[in-house]
PDB file of N, CA and C in Angstrom:
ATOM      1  N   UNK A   1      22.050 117.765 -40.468  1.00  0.00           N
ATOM      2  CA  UNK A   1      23.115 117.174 -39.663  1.00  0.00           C
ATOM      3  C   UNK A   1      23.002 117.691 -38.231  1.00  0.00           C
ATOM      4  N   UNK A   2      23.130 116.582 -37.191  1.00  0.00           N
ATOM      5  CA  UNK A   2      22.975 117.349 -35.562  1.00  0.00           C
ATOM      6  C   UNK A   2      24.184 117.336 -35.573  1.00  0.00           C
ATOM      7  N   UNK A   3      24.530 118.585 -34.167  1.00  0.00           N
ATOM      8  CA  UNK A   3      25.908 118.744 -33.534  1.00  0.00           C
ATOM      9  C   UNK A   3      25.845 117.982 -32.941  1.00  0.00           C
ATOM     10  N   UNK A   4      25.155 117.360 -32.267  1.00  0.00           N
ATOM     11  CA  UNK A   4      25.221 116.136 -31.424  1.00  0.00           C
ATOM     12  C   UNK A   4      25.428 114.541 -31.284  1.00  0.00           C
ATOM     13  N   UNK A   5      26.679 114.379 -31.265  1.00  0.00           N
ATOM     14  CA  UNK A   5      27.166 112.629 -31.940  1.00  0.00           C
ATOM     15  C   UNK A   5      26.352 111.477 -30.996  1.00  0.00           C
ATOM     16  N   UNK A   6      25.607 110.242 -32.043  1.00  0.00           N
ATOM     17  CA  UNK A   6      24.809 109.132 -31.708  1.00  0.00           C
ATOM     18  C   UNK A   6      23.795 110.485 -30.484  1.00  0.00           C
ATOM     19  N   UNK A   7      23.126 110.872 -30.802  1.00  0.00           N
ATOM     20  CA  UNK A   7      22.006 111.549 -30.735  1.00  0.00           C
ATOM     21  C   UNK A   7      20.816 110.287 -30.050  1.00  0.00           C
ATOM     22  N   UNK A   8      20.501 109.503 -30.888  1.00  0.00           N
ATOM     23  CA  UNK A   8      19.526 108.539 -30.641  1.00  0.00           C
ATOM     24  C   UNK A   8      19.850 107.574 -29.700  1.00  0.00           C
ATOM     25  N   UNK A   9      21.021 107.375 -29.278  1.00  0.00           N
ATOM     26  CA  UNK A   9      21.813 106.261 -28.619  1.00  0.00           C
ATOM     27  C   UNK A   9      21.576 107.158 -27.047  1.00  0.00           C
ATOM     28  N   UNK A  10      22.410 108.930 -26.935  1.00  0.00           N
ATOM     29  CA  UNK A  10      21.950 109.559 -25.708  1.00  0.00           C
ATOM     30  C   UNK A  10      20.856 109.613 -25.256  1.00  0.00           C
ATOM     31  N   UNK A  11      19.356 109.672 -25.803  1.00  0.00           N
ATOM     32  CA  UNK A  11      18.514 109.695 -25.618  1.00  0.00           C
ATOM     33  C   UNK A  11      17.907 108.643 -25.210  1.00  0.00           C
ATOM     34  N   UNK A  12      17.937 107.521 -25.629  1.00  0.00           N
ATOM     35  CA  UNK A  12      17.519 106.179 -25.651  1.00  0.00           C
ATOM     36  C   UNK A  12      17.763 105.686 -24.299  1.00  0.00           C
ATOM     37  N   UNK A  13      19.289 106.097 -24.030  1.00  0.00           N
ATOM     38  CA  UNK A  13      19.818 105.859 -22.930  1.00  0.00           C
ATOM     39  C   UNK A  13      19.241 106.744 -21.830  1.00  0.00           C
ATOM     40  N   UNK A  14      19.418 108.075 -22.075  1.00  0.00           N
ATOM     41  CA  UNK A  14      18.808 109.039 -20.710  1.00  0.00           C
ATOM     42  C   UNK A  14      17.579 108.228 -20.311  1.00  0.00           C
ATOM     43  N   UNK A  15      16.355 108.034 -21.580  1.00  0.00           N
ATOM     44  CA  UNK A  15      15.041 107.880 -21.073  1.00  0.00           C
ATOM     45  C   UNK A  15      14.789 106.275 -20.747  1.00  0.00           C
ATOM     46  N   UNK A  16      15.825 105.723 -20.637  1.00  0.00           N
ATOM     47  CA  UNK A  16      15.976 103.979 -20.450  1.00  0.00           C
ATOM     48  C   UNK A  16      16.220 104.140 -18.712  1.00  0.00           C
ATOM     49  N   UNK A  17      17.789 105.041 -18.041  1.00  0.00           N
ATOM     50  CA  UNK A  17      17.870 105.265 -17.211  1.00  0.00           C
ATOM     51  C   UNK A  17      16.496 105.898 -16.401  1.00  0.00           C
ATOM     52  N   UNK A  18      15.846 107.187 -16.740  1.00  0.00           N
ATOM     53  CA  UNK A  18      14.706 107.399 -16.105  1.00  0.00           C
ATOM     54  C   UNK A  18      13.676 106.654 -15.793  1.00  0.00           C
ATOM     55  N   UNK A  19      13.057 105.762 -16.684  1.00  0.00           N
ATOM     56  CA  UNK A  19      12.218 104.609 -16.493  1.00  0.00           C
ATOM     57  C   UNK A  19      12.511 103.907 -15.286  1.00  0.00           C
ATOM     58  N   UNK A  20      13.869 103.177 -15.481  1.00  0.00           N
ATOM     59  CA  UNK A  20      14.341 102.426 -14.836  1.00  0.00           C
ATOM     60  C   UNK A  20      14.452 103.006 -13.292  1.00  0.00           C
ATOM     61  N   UNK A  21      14.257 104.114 -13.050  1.00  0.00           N
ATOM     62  CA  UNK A  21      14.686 104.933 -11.741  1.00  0.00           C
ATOM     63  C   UNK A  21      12.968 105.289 -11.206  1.00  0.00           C
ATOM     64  N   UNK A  22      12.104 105.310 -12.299  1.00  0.00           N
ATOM     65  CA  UNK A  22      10.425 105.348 -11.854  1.00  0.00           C
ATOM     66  C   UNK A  22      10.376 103.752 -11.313  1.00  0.00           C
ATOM     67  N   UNK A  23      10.517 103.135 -12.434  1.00  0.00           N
ATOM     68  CA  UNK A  23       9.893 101.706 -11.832  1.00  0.00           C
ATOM     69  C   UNK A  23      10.737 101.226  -9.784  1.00  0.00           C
ATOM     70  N   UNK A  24      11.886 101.726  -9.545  1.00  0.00           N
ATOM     71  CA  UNK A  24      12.447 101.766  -8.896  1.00  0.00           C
ATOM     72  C   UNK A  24      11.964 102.390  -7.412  1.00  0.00           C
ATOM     73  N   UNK A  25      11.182 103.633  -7.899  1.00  0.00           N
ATOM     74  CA  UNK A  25      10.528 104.718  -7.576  1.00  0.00           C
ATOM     75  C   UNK A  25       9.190 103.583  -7.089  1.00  0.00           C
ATOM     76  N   UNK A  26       8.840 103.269  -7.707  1.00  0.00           N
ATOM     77  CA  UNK A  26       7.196 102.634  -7.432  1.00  0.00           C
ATOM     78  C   UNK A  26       7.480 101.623  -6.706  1.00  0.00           C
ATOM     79  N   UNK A  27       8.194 101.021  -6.676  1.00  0.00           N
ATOM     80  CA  UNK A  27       8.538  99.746  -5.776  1.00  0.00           C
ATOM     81  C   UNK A  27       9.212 100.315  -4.199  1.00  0.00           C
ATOM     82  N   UNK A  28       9.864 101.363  -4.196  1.00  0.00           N
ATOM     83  CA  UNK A  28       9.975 102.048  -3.304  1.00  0.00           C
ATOM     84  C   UNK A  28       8.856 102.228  -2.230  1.00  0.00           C
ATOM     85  N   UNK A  29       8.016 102.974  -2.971  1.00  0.00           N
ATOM     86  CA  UNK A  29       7.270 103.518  -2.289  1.00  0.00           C
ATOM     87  C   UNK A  29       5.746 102.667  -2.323  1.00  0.00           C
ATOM     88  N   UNK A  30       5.676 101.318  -2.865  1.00  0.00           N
ATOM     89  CA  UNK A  30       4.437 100.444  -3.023  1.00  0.00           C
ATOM     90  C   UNK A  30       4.685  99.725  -2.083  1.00  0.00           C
ATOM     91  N   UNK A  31       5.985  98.826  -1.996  1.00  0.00           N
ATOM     92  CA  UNK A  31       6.290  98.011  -1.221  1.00  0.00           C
ATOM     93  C   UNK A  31       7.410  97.795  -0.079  1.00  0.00           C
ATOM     94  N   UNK A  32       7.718  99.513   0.126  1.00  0.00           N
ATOM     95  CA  UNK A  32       9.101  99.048   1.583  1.00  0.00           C
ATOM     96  C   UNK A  32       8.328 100.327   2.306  1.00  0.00           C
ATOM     97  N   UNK A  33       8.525 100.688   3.205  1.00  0.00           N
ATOM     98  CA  UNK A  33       8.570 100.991   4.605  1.00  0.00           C
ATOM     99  C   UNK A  33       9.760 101.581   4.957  1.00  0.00           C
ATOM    100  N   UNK A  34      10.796 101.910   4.385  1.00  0.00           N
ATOM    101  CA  UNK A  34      11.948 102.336   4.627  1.00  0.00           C
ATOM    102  C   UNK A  34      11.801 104.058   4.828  1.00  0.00           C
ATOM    103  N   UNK A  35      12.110 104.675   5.433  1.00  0.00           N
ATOM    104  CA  UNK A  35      11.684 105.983   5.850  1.00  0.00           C
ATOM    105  C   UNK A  35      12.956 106.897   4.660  1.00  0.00           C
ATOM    106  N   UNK A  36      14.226 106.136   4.743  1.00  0.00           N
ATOM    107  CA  UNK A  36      15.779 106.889   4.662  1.00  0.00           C
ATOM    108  C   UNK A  36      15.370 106.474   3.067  1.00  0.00           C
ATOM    109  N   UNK A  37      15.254 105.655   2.703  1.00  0.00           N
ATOM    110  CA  UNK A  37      14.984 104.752   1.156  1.00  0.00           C
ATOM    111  C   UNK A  37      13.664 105.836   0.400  1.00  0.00           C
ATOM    112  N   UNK A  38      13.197 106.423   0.966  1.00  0.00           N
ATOM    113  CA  UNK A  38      11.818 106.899   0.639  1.00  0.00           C
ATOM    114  C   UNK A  38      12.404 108.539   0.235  1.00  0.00           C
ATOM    115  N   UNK A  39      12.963 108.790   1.036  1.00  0.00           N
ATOM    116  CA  UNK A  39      13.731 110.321   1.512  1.00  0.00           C
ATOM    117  C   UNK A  39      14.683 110.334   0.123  1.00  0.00           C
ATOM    118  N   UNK A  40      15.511 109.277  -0.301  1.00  0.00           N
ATOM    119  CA  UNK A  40      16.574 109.046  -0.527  1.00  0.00           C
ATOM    120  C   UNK A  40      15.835 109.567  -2.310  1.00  0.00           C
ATOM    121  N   UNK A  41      14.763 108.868  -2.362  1.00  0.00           N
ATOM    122  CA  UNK A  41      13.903 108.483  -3.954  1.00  0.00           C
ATOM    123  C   UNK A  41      13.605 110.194  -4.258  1.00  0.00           C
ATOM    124  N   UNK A  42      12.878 110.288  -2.942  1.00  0.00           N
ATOM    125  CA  UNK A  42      12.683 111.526  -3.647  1.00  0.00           C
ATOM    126  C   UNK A  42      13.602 113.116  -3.477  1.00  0.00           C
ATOM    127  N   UNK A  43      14.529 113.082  -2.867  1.00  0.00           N
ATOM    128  CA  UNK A  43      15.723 113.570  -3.604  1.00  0.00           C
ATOM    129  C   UNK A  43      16.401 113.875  -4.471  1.00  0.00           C
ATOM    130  N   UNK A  44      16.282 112.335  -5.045  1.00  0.00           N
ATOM    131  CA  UNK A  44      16.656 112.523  -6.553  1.00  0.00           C
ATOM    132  C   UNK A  44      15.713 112.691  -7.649  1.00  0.00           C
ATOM    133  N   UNK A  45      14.364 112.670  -7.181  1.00  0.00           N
ATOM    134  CA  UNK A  45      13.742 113.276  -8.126  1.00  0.00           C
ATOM    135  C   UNK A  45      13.816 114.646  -8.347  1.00  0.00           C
ATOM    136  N   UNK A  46      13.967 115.372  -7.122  1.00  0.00           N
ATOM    137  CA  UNK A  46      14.155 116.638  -6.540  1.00  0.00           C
ATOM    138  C   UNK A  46      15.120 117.203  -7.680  1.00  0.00           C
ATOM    139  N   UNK A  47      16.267 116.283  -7.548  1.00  0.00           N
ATOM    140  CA  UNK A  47      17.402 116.586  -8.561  1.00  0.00           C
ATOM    141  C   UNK A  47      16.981 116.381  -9.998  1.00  0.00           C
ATOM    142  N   UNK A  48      16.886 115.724 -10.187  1.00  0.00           N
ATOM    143  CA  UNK A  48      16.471 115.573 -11.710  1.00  0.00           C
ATOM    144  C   UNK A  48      15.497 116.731 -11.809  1.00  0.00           C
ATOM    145  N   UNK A  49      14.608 117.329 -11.214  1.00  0.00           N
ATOM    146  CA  UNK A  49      13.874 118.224 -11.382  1.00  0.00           C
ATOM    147  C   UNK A  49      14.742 119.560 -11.751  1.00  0.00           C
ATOM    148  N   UNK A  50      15.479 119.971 -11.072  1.00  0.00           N
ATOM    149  CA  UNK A  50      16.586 120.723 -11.133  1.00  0.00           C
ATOM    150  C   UNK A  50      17.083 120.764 -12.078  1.00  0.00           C
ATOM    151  N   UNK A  51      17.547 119.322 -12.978  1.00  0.00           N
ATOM    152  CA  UNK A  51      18.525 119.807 -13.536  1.00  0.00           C
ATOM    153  C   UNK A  51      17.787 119.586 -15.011  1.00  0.00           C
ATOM    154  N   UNK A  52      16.997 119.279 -15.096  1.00  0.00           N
ATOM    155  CA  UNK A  52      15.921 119.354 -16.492  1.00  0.00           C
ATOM    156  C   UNK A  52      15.825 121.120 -16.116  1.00  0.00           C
ATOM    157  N   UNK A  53      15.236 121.531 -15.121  1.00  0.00           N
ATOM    158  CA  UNK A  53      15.297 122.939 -15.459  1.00  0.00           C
ATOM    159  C   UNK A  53      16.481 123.813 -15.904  1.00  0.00           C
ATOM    160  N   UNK A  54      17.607 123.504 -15.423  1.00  0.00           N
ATOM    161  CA  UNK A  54      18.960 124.381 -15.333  1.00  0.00           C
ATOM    162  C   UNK A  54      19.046 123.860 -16.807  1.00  0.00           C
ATOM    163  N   UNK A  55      18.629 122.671 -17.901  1.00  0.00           N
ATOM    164  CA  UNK A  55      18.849 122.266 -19.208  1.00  0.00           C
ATOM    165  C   UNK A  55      18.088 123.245 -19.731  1.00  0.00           C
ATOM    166  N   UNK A  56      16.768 123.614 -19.937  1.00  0.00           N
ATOM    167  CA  UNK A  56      15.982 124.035 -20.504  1.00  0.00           C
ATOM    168  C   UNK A  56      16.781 125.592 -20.257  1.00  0.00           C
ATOM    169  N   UNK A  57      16.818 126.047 -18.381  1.00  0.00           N
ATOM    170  CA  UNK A  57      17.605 127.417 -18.892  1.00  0.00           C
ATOM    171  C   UNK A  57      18.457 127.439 -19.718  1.00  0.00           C
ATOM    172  N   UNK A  58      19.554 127.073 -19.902  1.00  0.00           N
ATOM    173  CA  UNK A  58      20.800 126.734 -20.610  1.00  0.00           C
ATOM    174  C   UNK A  58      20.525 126.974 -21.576  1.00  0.00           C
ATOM    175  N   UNK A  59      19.626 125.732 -22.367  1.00  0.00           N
ATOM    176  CA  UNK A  59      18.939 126.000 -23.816  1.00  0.00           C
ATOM    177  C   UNK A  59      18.920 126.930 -24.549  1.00  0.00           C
ATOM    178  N   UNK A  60      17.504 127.338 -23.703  1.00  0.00           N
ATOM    179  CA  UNK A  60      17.061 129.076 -24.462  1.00  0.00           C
ATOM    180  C   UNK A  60      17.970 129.780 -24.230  1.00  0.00           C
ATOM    181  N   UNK A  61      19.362 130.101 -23.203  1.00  0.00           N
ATOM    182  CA  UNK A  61      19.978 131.229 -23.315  1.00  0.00           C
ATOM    183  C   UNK A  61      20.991 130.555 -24.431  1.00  0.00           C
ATOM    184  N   UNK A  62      21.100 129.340 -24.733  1.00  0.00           N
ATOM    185  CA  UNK A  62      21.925 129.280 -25.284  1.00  0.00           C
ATOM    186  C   UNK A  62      21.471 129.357 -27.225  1.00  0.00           C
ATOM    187  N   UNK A  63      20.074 129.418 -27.426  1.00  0.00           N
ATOM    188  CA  UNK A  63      19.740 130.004 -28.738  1.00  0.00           C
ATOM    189  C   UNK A  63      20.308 131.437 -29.017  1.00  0.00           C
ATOM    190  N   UNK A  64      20.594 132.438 -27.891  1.00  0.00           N
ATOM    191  CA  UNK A  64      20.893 133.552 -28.032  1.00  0.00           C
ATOM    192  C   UNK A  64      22.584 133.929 -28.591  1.00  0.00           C
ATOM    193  N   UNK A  65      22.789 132.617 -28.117  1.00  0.00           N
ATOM    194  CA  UNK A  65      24.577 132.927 -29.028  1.00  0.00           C
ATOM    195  C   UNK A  65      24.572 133.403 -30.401  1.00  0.00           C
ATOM    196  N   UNK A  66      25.643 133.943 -30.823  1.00  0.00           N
ATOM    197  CA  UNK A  66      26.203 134.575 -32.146  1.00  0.00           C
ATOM    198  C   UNK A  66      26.909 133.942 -32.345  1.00  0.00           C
ATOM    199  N   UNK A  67      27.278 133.562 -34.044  1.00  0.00           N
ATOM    200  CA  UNK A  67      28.207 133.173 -34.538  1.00  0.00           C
ATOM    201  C   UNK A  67      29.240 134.684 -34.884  1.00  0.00           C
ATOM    202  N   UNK A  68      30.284 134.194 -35.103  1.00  0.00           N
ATOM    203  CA  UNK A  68      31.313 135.467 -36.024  1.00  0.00           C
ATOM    204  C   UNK A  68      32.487 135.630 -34.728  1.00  0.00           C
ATOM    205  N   UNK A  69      32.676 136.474 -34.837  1.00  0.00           N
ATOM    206  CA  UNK A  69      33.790 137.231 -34.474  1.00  0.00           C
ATOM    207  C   UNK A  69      33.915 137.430 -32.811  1.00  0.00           C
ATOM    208  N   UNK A  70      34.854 137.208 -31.991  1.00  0.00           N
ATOM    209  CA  UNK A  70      34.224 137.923 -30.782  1.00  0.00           C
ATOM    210  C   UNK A  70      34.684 139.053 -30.314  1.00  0.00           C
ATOM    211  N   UNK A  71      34.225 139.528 -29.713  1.00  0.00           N
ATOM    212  CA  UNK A  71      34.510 141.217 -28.897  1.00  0.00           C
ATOM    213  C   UNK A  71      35.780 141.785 -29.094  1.00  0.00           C
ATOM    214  N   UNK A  72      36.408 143.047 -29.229  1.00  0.00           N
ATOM    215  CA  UNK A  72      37.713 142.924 -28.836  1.00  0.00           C
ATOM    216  C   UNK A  72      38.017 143.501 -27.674  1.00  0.00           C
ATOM    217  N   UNK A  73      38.673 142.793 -27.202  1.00  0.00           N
ATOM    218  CA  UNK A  73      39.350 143.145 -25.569  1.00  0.00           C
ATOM    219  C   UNK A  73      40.814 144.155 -25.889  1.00  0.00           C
ATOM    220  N   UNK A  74      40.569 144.634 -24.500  1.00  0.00           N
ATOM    221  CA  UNK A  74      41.373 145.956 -24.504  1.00  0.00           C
ATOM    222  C   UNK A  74      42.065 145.453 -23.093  1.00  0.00           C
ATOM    223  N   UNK A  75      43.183 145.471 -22.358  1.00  0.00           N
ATOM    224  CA  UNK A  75      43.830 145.119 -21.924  1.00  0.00           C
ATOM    225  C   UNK A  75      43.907 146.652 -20.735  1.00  0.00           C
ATOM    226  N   UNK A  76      42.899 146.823 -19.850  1.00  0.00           N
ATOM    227  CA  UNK A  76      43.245 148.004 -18.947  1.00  0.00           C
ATOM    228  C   UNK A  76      44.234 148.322 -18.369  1.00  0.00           C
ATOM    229  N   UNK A  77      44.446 147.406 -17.480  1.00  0.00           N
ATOM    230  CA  UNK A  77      45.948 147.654 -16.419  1.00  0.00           C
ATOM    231  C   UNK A  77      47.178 146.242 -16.924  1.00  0.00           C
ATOM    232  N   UNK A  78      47.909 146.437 -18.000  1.00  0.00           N
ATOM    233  CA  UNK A  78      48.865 145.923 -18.595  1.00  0.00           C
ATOM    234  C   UNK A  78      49.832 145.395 -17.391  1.00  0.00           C
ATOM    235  N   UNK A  79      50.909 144.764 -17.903  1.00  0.00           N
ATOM    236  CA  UNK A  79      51.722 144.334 -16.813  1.00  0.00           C
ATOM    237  C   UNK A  79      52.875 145.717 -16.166  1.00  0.00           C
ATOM    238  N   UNK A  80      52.800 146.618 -17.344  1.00  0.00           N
ATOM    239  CA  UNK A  80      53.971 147.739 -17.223  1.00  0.00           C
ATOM    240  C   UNK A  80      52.951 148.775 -16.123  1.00  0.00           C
ATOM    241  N   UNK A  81      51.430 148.556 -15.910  1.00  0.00           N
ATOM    242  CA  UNK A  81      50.903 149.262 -15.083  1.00  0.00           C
ATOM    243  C   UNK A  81      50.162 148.442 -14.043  1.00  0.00           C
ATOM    244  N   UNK A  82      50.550 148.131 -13.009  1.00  0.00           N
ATOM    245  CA  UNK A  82      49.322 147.536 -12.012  1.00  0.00           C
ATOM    246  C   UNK A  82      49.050 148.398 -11.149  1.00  0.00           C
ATOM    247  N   UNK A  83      48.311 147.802 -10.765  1.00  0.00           N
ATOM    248  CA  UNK A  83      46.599 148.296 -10.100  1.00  0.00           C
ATOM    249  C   UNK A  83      47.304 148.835  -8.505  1.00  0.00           C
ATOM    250  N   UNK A  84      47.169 150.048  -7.948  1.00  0.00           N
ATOM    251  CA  UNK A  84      48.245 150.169  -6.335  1.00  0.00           C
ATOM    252  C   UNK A  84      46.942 149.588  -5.518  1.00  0.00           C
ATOM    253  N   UNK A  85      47.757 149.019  -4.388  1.00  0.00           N
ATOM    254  CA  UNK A  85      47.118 148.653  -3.239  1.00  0.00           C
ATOM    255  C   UNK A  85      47.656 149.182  -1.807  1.00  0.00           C
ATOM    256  N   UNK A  86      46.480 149.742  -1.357  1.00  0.00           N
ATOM    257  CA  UNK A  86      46.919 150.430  -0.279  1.00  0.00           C
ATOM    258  C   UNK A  86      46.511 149.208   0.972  1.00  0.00           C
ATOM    259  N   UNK A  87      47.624 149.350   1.630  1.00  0.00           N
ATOM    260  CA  UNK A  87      47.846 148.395   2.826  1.00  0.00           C
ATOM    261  C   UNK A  87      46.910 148.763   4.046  1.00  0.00           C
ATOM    262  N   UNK A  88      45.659 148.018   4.808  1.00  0.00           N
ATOM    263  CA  UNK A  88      45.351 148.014   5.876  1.00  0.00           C
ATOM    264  C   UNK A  88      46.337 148.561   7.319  1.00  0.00           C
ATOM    265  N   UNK A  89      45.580 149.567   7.812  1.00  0.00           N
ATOM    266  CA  UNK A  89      46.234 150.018   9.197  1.00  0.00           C
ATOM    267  C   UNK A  89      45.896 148.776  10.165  1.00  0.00           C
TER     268      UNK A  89
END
């Protein structure tokens, strides 16, 4: 079972959108002359580059999670004690 709902449908879709943004890409840059249009293409490849990486980081740090229990927190400076602040001369 994936954690991930219609799995095949996200995917289908991500790599439908990417295609669609190459072929876009090639016509760009086969047939216009546009300097800002050209700049613009590869930007967002720029981005997508980015953020396939920041996925993949994510990923692997995110194999490192634990299941169970979490930490217990200890409550330092309670409301009956706060923290003094000394005022700027």
């Amino acid at each position: 079972m994936t954690r991930i709902p219609h799995l095949q449908i996200v995917v289908g879709a991500s790599l439908l959108a990417v295609l669609g943004y190459f072929g876009f890409s090639v016509w760009v840059f086969g047939w216009t002359a546009d300097a800002a249009l050209r700049g613009d293409v590869v930007g967002t490849w720029k981005s997508f580059a980015t953020l396939a990486f920041g996925f993949w980081l994510g990923s692997s740090s995110a194999g490192k999670a634990k299941d169970g229990e979490p930490a217990p927190v200890a409550v330092v400076n309670g409301p009956d004690a706060p923290v003094p602040v000394e005022t700027q001369p």
